[in-house]
PDB file of N, CA and C in Angstrom:
ATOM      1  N   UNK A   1      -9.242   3.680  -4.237  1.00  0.00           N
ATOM      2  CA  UNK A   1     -10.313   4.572  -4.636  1.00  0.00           C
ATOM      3  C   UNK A   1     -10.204   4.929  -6.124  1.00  0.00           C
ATOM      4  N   UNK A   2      -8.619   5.052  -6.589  1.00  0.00           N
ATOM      5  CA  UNK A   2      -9.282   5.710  -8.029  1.00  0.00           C
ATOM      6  C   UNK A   2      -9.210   3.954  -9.205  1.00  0.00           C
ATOM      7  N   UNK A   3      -9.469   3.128  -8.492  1.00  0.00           N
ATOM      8  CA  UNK A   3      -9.584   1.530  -9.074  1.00  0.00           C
ATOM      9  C   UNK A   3     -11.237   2.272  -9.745  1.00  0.00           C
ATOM     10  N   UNK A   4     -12.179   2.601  -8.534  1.00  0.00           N
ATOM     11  CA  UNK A   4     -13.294   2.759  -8.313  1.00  0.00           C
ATOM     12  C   UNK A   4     -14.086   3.726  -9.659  1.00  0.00           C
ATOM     13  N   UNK A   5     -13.236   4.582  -9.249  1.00  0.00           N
ATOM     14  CA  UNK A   5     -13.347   6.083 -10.292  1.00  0.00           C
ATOM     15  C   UNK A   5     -12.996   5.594 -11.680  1.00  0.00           C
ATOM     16  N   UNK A   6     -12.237   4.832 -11.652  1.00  0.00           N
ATOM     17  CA  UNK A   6     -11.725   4.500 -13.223  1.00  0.00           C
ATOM     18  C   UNK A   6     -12.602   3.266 -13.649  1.00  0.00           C
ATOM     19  N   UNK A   7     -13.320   2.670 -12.865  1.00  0.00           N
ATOM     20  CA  UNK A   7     -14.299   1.457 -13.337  1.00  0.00           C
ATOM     21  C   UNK A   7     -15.674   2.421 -13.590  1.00  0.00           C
ATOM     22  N   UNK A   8     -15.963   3.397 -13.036  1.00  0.00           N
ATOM     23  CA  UNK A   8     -16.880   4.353 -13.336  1.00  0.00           C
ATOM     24  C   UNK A   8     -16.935   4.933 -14.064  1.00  0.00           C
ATOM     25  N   UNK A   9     -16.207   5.533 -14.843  1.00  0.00           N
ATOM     26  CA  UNK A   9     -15.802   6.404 -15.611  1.00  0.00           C
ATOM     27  C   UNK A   9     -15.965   5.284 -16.719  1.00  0.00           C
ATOM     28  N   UNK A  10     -15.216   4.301 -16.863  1.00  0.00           N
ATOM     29  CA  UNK A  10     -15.129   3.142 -18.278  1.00  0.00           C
ATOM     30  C   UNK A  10     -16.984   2.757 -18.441  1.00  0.00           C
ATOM     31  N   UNK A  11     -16.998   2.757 -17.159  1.00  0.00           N
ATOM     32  CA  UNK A  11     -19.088   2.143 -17.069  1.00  0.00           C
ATOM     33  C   UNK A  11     -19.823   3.238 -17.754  1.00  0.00           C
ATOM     34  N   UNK A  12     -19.543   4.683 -17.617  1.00  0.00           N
ATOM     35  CA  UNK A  12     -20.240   5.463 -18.311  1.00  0.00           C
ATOM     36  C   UNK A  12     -19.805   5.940 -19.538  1.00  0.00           C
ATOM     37  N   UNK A  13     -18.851   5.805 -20.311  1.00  0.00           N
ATOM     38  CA  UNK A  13     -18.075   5.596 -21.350  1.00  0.00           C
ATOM     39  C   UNK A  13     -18.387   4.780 -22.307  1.00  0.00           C
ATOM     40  N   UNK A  14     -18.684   3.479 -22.091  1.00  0.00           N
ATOM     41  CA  UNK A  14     -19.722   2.858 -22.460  1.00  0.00           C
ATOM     42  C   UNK A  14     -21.235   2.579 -22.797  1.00  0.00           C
ATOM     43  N   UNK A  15     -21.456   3.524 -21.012  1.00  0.00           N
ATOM     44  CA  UNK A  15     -22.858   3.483 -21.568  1.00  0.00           C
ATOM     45  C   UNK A  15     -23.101   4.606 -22.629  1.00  0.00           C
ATOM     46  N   UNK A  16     -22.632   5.577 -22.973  1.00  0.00           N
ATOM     47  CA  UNK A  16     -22.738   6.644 -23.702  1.00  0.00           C
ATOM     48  C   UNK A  16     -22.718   6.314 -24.890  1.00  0.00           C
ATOM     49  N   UNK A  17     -21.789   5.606 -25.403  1.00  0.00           N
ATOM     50  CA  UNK A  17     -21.238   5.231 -26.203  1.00  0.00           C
ATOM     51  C   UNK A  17     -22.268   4.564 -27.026  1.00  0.00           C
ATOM     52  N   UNK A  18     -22.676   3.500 -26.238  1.00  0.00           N
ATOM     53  CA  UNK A  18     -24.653   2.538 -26.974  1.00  0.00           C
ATOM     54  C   UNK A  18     -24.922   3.484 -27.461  1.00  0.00           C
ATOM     55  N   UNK A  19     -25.347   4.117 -27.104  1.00  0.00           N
ATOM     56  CA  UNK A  19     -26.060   5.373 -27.058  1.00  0.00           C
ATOM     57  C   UNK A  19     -26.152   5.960 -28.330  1.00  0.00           C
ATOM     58  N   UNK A  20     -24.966   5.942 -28.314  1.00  0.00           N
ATOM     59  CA  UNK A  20     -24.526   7.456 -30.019  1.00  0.00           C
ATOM     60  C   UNK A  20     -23.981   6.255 -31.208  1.00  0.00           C
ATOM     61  N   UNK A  21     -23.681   4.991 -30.371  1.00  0.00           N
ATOM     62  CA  UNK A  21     -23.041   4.217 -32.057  1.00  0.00           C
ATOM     63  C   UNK A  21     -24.300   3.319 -32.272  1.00  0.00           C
ATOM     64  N   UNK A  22     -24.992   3.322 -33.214  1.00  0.00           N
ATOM     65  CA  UNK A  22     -25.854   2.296 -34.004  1.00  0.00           C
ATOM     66  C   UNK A  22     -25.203   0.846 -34.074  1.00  0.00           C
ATOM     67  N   UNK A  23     -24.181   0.277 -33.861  1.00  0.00           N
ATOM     68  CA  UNK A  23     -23.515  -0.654 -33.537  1.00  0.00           C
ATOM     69  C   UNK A  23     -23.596  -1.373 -32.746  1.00  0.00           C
ATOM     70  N   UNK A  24     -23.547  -0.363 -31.502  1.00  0.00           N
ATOM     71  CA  UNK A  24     -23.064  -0.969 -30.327  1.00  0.00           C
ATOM     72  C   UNK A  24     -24.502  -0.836 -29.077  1.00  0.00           C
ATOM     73  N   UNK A  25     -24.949  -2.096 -28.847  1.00  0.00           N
ATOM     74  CA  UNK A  25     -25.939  -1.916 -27.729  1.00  0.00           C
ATOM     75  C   UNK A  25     -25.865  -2.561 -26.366  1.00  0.00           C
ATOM     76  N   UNK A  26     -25.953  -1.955 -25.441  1.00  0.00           N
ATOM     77  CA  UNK A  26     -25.705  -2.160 -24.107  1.00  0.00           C
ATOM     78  C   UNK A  26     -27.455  -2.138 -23.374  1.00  0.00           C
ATOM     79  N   UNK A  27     -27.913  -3.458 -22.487  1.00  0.00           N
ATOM     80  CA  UNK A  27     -29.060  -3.039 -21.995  1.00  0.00           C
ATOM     81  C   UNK A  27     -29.429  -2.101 -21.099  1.00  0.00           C
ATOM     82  N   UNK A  28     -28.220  -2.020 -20.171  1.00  0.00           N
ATOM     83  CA  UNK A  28     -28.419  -1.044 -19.237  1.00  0.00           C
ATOM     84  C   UNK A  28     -27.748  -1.365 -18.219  1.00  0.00           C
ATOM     85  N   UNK A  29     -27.190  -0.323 -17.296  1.00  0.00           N
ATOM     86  CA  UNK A  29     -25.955   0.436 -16.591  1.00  0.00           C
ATOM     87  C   UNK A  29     -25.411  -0.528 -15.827  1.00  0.00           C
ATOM     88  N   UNK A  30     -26.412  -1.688 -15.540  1.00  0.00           N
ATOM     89  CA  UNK A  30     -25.667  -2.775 -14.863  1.00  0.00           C
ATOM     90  C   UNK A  30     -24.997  -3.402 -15.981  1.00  0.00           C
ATOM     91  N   UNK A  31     -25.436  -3.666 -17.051  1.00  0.00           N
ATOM     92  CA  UNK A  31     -24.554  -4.499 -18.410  1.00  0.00           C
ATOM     93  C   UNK A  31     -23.589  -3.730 -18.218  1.00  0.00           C
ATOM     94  N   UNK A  32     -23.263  -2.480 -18.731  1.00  0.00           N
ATOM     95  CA  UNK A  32     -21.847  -1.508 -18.853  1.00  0.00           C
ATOM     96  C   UNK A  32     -21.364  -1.933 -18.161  1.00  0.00           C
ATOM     97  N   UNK A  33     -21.898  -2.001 -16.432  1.00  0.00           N
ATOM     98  CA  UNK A  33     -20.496  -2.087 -15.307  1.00  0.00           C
ATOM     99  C   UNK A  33     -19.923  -3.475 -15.841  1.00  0.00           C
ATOM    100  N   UNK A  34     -20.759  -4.123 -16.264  1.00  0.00           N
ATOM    101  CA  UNK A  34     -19.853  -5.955 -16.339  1.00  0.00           C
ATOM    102  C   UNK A  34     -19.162  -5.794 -17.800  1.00  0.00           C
ATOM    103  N   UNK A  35     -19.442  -4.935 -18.661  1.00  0.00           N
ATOM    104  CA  UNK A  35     -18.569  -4.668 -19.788  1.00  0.00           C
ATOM    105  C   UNK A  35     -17.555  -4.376 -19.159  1.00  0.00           C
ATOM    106  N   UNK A  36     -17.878  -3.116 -18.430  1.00  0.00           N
ATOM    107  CA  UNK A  36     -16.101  -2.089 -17.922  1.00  0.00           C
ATOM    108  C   UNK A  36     -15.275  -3.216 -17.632  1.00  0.00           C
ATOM    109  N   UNK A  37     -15.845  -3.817 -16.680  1.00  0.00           N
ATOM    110  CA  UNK A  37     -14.881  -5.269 -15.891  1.00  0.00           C
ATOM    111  C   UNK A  37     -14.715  -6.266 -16.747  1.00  0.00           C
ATOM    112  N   UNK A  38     -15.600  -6.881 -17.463  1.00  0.00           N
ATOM    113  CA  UNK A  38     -14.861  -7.952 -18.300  1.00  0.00           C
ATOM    114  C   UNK A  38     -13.479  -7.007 -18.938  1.00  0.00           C
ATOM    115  N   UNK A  39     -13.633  -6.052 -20.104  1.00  0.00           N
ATOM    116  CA  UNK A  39     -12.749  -5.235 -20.479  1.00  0.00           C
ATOM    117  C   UNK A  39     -11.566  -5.257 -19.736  1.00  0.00           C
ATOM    118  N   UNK A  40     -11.730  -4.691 -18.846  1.00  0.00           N
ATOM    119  CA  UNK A  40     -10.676  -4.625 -18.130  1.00  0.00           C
ATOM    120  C   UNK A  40      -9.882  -5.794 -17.650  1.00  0.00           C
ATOM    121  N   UNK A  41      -9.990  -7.118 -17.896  1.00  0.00           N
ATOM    122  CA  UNK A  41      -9.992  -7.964 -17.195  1.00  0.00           C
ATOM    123  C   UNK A  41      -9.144  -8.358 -18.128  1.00  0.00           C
ATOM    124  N   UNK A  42      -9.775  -8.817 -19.119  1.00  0.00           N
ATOM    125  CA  UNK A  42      -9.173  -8.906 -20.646  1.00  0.00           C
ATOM    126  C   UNK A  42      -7.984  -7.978 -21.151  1.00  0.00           C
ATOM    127  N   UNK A  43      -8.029  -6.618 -20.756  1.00  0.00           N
ATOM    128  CA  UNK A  43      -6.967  -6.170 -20.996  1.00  0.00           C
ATOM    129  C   UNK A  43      -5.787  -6.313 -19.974  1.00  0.00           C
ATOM    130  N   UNK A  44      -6.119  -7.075 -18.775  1.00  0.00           N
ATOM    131  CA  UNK A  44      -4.896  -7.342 -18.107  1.00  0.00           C
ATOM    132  C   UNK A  44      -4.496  -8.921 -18.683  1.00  0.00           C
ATOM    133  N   UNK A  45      -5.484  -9.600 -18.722  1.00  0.00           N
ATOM    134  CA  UNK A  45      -4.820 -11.392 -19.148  1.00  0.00           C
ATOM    135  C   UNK A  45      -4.715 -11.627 -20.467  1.00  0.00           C
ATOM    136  N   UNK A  46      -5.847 -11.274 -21.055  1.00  0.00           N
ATOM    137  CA  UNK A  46      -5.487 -11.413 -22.690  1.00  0.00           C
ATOM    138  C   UNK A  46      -4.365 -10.801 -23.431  1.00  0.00           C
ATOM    139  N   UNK A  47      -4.739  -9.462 -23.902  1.00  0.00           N
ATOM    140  CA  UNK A  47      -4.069  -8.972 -24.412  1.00  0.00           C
ATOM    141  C   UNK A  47      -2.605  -8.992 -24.019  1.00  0.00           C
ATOM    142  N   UNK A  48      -1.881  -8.476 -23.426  1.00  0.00           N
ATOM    143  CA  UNK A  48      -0.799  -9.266 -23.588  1.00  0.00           C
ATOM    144  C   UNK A  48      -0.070 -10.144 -24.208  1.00  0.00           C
ATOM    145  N   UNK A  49      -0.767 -11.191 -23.804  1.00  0.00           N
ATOM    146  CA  UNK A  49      -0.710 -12.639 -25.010  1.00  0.00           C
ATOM    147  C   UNK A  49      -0.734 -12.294 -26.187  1.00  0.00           C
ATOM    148  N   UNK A  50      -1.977 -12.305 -26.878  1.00  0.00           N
ATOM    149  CA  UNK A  50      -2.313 -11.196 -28.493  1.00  0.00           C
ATOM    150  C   UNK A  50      -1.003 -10.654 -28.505  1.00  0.00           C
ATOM    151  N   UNK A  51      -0.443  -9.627 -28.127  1.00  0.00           N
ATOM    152  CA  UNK A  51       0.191  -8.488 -28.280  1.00  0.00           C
ATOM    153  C   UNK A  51       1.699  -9.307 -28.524  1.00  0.00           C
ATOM    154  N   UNK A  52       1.838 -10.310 -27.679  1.00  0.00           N
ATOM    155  CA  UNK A  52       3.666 -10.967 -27.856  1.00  0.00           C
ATOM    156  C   UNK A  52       3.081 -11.734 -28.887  1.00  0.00           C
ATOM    157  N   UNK A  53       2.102 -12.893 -29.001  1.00  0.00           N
ATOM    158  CA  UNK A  53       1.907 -13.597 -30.732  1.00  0.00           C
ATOM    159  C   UNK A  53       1.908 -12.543 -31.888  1.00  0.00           C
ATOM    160  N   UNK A  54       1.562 -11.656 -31.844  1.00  0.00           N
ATOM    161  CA  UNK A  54       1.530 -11.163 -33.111  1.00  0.00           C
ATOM    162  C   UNK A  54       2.744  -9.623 -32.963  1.00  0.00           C
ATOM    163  N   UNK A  55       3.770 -10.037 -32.315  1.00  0.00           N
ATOM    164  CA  UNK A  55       4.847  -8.636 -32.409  1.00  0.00           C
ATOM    165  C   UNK A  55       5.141  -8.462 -34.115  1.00  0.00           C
ATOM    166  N   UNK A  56       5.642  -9.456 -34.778  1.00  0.00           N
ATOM    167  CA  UNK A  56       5.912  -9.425 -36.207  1.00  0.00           C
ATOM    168  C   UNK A  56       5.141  -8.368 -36.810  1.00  0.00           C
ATOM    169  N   UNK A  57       4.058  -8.590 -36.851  1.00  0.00           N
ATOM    170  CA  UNK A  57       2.606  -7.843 -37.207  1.00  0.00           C
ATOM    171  C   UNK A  57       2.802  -6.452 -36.735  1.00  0.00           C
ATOM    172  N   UNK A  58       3.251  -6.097 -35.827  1.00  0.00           N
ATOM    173  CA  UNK A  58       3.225  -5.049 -34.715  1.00  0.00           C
ATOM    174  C   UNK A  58       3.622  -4.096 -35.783  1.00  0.00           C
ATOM    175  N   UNK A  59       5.704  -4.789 -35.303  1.00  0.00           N
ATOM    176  CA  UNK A  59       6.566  -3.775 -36.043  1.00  0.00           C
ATOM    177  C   UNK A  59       6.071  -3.472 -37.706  1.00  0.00           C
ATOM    178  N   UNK A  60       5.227  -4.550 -38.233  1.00  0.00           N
ATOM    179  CA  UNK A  60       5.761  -4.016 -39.748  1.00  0.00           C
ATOM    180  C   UNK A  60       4.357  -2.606 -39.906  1.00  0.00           C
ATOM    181  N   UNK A  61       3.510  -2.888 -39.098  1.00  0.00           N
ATOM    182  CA  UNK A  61       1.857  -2.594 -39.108  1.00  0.00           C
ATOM    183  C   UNK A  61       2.919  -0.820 -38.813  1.00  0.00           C
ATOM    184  N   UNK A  62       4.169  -0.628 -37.377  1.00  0.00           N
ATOM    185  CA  UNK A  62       4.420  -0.007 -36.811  1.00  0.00           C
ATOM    186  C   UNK A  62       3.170   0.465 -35.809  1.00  0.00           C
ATOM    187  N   UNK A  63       2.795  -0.528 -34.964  1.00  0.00           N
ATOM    188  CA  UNK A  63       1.968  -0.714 -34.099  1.00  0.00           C
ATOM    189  C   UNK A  63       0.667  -0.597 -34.369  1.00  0.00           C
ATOM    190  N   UNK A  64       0.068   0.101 -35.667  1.00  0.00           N
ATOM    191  CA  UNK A  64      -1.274  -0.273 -35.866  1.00  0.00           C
ATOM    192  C   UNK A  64      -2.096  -1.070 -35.757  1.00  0.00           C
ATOM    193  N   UNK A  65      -1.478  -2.365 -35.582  1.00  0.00           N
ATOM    194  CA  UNK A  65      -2.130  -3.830 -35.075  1.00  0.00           C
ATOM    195  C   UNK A  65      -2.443  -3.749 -34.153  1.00  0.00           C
ATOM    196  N   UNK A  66      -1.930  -2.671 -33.357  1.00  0.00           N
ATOM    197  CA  UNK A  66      -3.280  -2.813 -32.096  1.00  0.00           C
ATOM    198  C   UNK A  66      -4.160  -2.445 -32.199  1.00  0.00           C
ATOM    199  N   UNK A  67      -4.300  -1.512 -32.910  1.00  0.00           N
ATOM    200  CA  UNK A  67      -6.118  -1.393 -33.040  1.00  0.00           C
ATOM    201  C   UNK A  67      -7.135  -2.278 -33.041  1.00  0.00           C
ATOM    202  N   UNK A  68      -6.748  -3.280 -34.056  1.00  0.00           N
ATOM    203  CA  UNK A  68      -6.698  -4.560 -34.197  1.00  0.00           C
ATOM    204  C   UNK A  68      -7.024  -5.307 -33.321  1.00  0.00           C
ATOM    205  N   UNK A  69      -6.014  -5.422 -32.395  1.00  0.00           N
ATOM    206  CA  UNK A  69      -6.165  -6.746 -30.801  1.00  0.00           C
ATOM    207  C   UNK A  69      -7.276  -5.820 -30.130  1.00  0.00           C
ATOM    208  N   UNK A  70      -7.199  -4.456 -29.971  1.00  0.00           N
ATOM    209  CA  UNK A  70      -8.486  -3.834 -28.997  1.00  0.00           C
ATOM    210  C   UNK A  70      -9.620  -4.399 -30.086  1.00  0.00           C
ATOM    211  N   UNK A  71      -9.904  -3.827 -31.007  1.00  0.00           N
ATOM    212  CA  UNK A  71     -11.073  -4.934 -31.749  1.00  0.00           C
ATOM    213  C   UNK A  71     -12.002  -5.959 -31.371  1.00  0.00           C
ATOM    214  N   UNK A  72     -10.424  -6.852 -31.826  1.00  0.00           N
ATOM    215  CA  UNK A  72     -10.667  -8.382 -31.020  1.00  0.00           C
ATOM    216  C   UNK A  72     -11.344  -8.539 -29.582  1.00  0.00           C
ATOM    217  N   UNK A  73     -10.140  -7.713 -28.730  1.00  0.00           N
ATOM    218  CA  UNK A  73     -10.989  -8.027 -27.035  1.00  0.00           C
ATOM    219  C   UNK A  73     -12.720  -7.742 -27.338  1.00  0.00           C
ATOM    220  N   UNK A  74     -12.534  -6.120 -27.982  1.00  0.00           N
ATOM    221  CA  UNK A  74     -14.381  -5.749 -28.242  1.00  0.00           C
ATOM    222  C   UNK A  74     -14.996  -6.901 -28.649  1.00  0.00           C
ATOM    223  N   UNK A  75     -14.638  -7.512 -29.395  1.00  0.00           N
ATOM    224  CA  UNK A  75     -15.477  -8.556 -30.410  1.00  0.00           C
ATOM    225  C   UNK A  75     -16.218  -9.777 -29.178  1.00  0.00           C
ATOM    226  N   UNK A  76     -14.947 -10.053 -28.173  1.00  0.00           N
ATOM    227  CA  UNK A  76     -14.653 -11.184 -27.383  1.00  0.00           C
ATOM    228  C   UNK A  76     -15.508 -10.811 -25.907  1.00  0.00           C
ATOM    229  N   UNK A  77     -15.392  -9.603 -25.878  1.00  0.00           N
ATOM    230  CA  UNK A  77     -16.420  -9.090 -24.799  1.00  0.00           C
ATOM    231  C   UNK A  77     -17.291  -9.467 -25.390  1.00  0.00           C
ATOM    232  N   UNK A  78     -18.039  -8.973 -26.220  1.00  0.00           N
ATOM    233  CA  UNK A  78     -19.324  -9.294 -26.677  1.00  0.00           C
ATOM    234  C   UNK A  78     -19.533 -10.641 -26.896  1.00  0.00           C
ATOM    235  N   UNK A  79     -19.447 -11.497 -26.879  1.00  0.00           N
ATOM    236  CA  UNK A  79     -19.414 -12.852 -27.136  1.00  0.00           C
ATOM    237  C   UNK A  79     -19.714 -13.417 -25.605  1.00  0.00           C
ATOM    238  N   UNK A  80     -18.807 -12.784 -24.595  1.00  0.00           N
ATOM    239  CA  UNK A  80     -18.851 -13.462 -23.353  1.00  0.00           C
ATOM    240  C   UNK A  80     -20.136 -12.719 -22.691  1.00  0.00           C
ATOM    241  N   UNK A  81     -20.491 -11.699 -23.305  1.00  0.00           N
ATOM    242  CA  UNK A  81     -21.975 -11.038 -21.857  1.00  0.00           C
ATOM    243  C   UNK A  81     -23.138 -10.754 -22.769  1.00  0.00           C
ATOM    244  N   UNK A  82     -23.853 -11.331 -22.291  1.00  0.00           N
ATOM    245  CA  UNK A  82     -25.171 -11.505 -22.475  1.00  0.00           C
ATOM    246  C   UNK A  82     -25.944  -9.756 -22.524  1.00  0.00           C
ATOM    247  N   UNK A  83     -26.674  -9.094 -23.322  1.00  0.00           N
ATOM    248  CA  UNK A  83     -26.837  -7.746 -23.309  1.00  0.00           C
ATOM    249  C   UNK A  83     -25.810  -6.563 -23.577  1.00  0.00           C
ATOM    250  N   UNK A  84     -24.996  -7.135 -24.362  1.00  0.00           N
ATOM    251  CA  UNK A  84     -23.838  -6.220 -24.781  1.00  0.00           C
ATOM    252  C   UNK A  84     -23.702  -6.789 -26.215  1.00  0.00           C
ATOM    253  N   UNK A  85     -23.740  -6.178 -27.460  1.00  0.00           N
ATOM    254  CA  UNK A  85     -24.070  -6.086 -28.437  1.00  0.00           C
ATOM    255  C   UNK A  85     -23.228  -5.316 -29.714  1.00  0.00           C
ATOM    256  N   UNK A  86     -22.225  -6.017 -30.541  1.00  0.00           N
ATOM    257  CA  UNK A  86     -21.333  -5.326 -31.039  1.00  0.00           C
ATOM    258  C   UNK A  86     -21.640  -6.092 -32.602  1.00  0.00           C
ATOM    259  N   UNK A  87     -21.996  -4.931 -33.933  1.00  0.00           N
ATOM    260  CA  UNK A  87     -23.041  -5.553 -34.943  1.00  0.00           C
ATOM    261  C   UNK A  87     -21.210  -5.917 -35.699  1.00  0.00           C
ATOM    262  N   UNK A  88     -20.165  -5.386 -35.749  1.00  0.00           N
ATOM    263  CA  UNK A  88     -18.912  -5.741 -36.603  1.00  0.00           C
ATOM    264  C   UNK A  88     -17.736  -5.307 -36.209  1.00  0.00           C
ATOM    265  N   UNK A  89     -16.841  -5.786 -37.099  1.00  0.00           N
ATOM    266  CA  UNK A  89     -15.369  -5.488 -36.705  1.00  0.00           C
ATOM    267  C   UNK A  89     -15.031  -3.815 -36.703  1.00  0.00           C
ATOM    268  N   UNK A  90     -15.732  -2.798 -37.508  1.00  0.00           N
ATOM    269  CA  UNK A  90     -15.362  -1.619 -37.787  1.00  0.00           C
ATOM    270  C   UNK A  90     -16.303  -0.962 -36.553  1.00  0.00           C
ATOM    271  N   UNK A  91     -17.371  -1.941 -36.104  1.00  0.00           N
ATOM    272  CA  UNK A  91     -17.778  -1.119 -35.165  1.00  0.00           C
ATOM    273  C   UNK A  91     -17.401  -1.046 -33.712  1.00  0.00           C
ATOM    274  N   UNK A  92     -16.627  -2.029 -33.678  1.00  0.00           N
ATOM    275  CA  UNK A  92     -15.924  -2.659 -32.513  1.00  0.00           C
ATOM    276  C   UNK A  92     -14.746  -1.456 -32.679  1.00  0.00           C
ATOM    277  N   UNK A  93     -13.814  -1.685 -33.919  1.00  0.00           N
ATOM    278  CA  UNK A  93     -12.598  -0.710 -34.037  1.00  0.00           C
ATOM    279  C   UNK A  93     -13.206   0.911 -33.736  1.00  0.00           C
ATOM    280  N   UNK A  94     -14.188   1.113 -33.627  1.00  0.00           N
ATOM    281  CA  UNK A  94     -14.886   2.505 -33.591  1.00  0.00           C
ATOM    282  C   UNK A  94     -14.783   2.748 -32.191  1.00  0.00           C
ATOM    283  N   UNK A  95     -15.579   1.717 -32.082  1.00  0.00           N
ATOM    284  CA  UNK A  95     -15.891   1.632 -30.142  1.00  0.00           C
ATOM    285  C   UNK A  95     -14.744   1.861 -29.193  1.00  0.00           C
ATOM    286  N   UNK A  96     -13.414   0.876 -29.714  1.00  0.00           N
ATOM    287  CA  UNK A  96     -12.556   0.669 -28.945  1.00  0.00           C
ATOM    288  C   UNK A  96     -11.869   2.175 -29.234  1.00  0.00           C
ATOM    289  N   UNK A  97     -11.758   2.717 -29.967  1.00  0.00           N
ATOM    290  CA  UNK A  97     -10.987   4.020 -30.327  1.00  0.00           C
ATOM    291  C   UNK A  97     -11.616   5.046 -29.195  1.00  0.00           C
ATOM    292  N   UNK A  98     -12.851   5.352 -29.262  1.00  0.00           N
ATOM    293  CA  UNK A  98     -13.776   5.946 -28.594  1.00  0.00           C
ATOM    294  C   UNK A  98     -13.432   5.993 -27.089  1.00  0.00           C
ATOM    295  N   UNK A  99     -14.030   4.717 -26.970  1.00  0.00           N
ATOM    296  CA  UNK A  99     -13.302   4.072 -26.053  1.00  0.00           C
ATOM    297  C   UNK A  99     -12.388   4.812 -25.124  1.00  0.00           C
ATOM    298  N   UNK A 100     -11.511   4.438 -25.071  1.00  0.00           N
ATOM    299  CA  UNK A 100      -9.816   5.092 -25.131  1.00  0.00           C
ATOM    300  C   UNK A 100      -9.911   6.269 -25.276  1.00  0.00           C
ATOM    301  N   UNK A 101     -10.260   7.310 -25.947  1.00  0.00           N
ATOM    302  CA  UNK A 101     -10.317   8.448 -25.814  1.00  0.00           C
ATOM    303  C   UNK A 101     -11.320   9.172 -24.820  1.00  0.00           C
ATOM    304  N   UNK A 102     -12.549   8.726 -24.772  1.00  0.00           N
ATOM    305  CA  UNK A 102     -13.375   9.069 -23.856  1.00  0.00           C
ATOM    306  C   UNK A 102     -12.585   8.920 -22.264  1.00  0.00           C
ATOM    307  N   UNK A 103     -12.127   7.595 -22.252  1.00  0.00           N
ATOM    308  CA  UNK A 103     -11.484   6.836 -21.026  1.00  0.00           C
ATOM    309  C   UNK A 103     -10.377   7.708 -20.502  1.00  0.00           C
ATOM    310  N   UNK A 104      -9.196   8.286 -21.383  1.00  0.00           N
ATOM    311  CA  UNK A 104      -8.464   9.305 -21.511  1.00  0.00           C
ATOM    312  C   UNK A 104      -8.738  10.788 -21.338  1.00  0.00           C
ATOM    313  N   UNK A 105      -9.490  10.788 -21.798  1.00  0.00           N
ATOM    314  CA  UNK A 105      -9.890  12.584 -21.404  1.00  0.00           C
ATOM    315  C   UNK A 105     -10.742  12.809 -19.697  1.00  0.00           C
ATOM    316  N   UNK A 106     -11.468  11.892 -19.140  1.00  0.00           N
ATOM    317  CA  UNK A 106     -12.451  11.702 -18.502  1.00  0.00           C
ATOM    318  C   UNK A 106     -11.049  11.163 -17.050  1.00  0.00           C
ATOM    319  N   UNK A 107     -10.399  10.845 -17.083  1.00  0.00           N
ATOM    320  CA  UNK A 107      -9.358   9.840 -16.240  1.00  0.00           C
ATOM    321  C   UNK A 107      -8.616  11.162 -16.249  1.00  0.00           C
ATOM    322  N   UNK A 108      -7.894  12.344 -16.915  1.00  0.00           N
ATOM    323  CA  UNK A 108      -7.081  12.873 -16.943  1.00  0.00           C
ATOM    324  C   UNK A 108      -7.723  14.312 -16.105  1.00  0.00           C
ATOM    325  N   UNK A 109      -9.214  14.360 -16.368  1.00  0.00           N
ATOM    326  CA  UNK A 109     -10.383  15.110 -15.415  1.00  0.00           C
ATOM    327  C   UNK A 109     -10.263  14.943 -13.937  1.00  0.00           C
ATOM    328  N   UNK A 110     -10.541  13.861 -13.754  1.00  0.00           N
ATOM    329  CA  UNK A 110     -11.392  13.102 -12.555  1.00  0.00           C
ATOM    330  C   UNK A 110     -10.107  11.865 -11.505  1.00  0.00           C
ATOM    331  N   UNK A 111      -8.771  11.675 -11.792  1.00  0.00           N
ATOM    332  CA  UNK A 111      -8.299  10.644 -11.228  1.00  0.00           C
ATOM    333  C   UNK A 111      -7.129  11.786 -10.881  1.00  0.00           C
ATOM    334  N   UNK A 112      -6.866  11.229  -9.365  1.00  0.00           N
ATOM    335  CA  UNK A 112      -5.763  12.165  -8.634  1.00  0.00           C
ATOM    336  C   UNK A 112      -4.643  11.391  -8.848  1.00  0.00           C
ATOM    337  N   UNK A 113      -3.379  12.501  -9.387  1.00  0.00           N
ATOM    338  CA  UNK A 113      -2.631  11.819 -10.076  1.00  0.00           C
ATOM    339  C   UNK A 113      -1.668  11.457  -9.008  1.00  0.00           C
ATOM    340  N   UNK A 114      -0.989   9.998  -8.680  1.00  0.00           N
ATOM    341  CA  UNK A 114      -0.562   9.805  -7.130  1.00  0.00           C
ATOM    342  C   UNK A 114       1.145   9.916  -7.538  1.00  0.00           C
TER     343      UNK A 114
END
């Protein structure tokens, strides 16, 4: 159940998000849900990968390079779904920050902590 809540929460996080960034456009609530899930999907298989190729980067960045790889996935979502719409790299780094914080505050609300 909270798989459920937390794919909900990322779906409206997103959709909000279109919304308020001039950047970023989503067609509508069914696009978000397949954002939340690609996203998510990506952050279990991809990243990872990203994250061990570029450790060098990591330590000297002292982990700022991830901002970076979340970026990237943003960039890479958008590329893979049709009606999801990301105009650059700073708006992607915006998004993904957002992102994450929205995702974070909203999850720390709403998900029973087991």
């Amino acid at each position: 159940m909270n798989l459920l809540i937390r794919l909900l929460i990322s779906t409206i996080v997103v959709f909000v998000l279109a919304h308020f960034l001039p950047g970023i456009a989503v067609d509508s609530f069914t696009t978000a849900l397949i954002v939340a899930v690609v996203l998510s999907l990506l952050n279990i298989f991809l990243k990872p990968i990203l994250i061990f190729l570029t450790i060098p980067v990591t330590i000297i960045t002292l982990g700022l390079f991830l901002l970076v790889i979340n970026a990237v996935i943003i960039l890479i979502c958008d590329k893979l779904i049709d009606g999801f719409g990301v105009s650059g790299f700073w708006y992607a780094l915006l998004f993904s920050l957002l992102l994450s914080l929205g995702q974070s505050i909203l999850n720390n609300i709403f998900v029973e902590k087991s």
